[in-house]
C-alpha atoms as a PDB file:
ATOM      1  CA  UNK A   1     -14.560  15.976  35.024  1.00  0.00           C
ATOM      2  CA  UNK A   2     -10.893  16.070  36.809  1.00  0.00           C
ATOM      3  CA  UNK A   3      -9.115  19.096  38.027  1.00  0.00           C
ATOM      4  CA  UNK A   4      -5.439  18.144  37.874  1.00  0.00           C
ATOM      5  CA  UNK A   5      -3.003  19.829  41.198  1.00  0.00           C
ATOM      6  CA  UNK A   6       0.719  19.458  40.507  1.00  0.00           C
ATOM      7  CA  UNK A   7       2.920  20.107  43.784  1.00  0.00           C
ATOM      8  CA  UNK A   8       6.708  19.880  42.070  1.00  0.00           C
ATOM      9  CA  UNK A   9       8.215  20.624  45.473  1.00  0.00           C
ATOM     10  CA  UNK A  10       6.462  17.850  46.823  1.00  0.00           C
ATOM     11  CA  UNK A  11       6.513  15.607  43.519  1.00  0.00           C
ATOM     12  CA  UNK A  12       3.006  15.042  43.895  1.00  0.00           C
ATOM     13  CA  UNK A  13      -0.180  14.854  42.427  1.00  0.00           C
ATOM     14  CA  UNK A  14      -4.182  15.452  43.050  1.00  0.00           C
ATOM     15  CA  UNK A  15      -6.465  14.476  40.591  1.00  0.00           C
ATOM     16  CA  UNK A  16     -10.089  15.826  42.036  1.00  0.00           C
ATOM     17  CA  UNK A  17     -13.325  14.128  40.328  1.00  0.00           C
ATOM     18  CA  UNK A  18     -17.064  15.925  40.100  1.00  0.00           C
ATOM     19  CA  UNK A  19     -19.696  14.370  38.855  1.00  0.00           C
ATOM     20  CA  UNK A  20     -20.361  11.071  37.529  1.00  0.00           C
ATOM     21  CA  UNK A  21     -17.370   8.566  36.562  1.00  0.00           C
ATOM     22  CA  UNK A  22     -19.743   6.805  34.191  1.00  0.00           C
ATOM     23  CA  UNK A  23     -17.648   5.070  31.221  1.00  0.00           C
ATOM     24  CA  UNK A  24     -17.369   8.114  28.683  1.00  0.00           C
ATOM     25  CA  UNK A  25     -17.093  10.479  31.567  1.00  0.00           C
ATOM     26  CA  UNK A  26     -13.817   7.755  32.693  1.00  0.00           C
ATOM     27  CA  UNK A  27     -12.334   7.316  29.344  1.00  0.00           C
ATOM     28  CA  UNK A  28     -12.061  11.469  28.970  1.00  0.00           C
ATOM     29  CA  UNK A  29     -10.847  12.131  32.233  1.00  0.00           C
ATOM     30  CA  UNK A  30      -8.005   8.867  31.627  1.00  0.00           C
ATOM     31  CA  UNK A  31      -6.582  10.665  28.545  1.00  0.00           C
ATOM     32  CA  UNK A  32      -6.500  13.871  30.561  1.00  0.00           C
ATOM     33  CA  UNK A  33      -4.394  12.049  33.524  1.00  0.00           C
ATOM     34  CA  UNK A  34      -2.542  10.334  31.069  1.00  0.00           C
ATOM     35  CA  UNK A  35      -1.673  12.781  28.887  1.00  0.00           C
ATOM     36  CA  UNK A  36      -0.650  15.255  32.170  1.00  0.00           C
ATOM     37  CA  UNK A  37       1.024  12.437  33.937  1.00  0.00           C
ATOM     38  CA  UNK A  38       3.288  11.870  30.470  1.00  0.00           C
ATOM     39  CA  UNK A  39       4.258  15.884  30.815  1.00  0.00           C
ATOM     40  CA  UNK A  40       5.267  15.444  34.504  1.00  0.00           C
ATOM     41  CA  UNK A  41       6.994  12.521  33.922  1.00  0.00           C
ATOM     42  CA  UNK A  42       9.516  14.142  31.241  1.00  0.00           C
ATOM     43  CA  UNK A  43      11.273  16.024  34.408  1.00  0.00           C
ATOM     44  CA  UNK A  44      10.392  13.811  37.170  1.00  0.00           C
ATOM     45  CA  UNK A  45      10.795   9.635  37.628  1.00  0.00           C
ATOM     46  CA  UNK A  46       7.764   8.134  37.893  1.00  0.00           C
ATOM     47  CA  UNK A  47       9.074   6.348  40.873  1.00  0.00           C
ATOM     48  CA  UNK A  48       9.199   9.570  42.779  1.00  0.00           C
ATOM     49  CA  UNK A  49       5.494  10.611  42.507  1.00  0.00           C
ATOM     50  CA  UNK A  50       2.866  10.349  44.745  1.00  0.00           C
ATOM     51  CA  UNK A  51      -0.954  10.241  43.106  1.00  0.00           C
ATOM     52  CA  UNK A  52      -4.030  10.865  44.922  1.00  0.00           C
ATOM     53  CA  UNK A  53      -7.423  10.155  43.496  1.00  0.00           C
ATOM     54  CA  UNK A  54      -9.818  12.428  45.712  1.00  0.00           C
ATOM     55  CA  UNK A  55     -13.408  11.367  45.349  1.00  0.00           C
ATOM     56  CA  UNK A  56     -14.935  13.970  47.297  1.00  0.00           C
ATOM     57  CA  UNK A  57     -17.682  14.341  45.376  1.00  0.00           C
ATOM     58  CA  UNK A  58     -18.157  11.269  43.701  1.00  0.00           C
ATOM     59  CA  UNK A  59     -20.817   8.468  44.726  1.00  0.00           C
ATOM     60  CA  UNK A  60     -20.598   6.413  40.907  1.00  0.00           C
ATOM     61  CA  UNK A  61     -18.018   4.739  39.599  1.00  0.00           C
ATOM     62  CA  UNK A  62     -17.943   2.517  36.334  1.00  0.00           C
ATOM     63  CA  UNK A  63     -15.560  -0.390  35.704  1.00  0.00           C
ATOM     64  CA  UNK A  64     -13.441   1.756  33.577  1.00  0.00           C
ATOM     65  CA  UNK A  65     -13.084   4.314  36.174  1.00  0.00           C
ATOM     66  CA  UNK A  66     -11.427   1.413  38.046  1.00  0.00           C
ATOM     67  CA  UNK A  67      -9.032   0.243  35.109  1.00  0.00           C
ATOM     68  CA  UNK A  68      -7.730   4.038  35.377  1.00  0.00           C
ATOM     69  CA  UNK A  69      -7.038   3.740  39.119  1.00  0.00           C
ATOM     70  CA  UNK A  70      -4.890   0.308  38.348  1.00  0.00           C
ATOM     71  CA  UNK A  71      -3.226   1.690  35.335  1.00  0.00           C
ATOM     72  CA  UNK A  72      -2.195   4.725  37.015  1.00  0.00           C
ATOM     73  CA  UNK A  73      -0.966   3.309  40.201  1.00  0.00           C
ATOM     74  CA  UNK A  74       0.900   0.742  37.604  1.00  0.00           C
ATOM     75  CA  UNK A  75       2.822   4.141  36.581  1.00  0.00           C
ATOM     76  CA  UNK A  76       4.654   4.829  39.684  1.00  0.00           C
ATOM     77  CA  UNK A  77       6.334   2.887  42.649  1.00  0.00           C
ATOM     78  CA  UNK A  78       3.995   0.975  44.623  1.00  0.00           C
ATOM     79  CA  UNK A  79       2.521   2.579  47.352  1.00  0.00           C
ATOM     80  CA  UNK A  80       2.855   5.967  45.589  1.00  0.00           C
ATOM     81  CA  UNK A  81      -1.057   5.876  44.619  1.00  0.00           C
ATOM     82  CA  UNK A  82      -3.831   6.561  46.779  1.00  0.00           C
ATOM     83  CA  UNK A  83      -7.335   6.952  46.841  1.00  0.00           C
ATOM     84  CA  UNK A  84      -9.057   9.809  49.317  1.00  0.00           C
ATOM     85  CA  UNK A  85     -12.628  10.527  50.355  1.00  0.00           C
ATOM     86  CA  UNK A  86     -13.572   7.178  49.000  1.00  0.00           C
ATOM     87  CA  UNK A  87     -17.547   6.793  49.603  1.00  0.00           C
ATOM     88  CA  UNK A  88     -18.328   3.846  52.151  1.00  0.00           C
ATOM     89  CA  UNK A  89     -20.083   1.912  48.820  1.00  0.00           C
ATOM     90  CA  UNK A  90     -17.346   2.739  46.778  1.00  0.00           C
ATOM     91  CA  UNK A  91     -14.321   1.639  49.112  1.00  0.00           C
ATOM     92  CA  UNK A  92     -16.700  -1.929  49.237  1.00  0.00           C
ATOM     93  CA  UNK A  93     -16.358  -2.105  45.535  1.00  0.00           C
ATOM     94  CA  UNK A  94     -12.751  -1.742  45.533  1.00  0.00           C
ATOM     95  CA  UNK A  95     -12.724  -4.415  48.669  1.00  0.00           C
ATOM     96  CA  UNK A  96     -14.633  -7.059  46.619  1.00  0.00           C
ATOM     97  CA  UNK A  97     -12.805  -6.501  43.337  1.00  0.00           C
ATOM     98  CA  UNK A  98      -9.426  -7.433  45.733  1.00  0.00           C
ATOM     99  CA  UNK A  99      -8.029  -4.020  45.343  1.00  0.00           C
ATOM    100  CA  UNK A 100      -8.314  -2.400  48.624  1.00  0.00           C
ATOM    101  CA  UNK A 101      -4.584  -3.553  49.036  1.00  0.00           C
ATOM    102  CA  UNK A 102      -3.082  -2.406  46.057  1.00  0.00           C
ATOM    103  CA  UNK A 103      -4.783   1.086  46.035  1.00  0.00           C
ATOM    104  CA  UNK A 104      -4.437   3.000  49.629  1.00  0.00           C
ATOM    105  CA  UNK A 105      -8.326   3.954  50.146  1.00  0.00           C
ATOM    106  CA  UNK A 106      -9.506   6.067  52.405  1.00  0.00           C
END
């Protein structure tokens, strides 16, 4: 599931993750960011948000948890998306699948 935090001073966004990002789990919570993100995005350019994916809690991801982290960041400017609290496994999937440089991981 994915708690959604909108900061319009700051034109940014957290998207916070519990559970399991299995693939039905991913595909819900991806119409939920998308969905949000097309709201925002009627008052703000796209180019002027920052995302944040914070994986706190999170030690699963599924392939289609992934293809929502590279569609989103595809949203905004580059550099605007990030990843936080990214579990040591995790951040070695998103090294081996070449993304570590696209998506800021941490």
């Amino acid at each position: 599931m994915v708690t959604i935090n909108y900061n319009a001073p700051e034109k940014s966004i957290i998207c916070s993750f519990s559970g399991k990002l299995d693939t039905n789990t991913s595909i819900q919570d991806g119409e939920t960011i998308s969905d949000r993100l097309a709201a925002i995005t009627k008052t703000v350019d796209p180019a002027d948000l920052k995302i944040t994916f914070d994986l706190q809690d999170i030690n699963f991801i599924s392939s289609s948890f992934i293809r929502i982290c590279v569609g989103t960041s595809k949203q905004i400017q580059t550099g605007n998306f990030g990843i936080s609290h990214c579990d040591p496994f995790i951040k070695k999937t998103f090294k081996i699948a070449g993304l570590d440089i696209l998506l800021k991981i941490s």
